[in-house]
Protein backbone atom coordinates (compact mmCIF):
# COMPACT_ATOMS: atom_id res chain seq x y z
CA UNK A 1 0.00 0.00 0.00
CA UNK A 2 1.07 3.48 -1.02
CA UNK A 3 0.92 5.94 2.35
CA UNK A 4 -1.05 9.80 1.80
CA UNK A 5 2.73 11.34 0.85
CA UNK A 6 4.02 8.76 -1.62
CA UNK A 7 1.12 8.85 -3.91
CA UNK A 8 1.53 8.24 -7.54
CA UNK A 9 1.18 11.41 -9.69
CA UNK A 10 -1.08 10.40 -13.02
CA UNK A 11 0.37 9.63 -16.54
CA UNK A 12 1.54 13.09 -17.96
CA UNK A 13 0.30 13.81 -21.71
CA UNK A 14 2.81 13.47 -24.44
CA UNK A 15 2.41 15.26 -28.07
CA UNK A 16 5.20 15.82 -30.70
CA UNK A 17 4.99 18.90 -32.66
CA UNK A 18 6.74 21.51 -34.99
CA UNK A 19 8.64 24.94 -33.36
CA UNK A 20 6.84 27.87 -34.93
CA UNK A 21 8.28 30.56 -32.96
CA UNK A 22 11.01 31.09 -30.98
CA UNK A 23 11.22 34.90 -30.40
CA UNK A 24 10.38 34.96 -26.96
CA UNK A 25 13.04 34.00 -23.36
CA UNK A 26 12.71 30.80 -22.82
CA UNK A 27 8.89 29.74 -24.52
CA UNK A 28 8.42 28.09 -27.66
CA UNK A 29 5.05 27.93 -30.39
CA UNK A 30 4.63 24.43 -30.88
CA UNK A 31 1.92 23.32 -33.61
CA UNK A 32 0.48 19.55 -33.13
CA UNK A 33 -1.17 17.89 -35.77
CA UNK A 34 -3.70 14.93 -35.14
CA UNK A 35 -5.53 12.83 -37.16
CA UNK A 36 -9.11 12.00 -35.58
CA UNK A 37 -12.38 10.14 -37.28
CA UNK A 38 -15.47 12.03 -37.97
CA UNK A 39 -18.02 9.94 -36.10
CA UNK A 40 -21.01 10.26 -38.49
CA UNK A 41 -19.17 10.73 -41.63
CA UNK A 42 -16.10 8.24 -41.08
CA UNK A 43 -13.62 10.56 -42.49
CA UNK A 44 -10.16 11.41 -41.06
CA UNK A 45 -9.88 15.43 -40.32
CA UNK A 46 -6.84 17.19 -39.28
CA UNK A 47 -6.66 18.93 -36.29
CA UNK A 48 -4.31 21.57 -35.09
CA UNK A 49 -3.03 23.33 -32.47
CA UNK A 50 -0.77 25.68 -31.08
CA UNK A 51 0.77 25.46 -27.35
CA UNK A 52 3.48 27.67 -26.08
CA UNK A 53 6.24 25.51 -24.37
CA UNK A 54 8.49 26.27 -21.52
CA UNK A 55 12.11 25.81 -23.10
CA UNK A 56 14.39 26.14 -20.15
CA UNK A 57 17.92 26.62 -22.30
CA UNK A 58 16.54 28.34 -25.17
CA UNK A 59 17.95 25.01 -27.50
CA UNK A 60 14.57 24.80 -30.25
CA UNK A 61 14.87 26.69 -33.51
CA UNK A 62 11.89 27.11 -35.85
CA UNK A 63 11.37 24.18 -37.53
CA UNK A 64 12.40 21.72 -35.13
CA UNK A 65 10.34 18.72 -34.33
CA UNK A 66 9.84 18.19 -30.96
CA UNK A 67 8.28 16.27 -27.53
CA UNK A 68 6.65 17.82 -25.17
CA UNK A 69 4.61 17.08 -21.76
CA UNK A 70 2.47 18.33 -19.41
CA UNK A 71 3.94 20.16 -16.47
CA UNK A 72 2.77 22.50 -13.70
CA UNK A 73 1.79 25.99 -15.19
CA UNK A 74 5.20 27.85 -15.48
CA UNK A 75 3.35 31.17 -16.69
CA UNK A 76 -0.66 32.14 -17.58
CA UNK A 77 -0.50 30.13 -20.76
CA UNK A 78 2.45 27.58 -20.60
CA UNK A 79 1.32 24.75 -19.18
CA UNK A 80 3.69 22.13 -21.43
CA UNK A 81 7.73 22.04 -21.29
CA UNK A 82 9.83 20.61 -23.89
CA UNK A 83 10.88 16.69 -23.54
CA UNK A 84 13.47 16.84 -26.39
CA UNK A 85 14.53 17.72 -29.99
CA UNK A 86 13.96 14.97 -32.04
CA UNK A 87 15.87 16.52 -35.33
């Protein structure tokens, strides 16, 4: 049995995606692409979307293609940090 202070956190969210920005300290625009079934019409359709991504050492240039995960929100809107640089 697990006591009250070693509980086990939940499986974080992983997503791999493209840098689209890099202008700002230390946050990246990542775009994620996923391919999901229409339920009445049975036909793939592409979604998107854009996260900004805490990137502690400033290391992602536009273009790279990237993991991220879920973390604790670093800012108002960065609620992912970057895994690594798969390029």
């Amino acid at each position: 049995m697990l006591s009250h202070k070693m509980k086990r956190r939940g499986k974080r969210r992983e997503m791999m995606g493209v840098v689209l920005n890099n202008t700002m300290d230390k946050t990246v625009k990542v775009l994620v692409e996923r391919l999901a079934k229409h339920k009445k019409y049975r036909k793939y359709i592409r979604y998107r979307a854009k996260y900004l991504v805490h990137d502690t050492h400033n290391r992602c240039q536009i273009g790279d293609k990237v993991r991220i995960t879920e973390s604790r929100p670093t800012s108002k809107l960065k609620k992912w940090r970057v895994l690594e640089i798969l390029d």
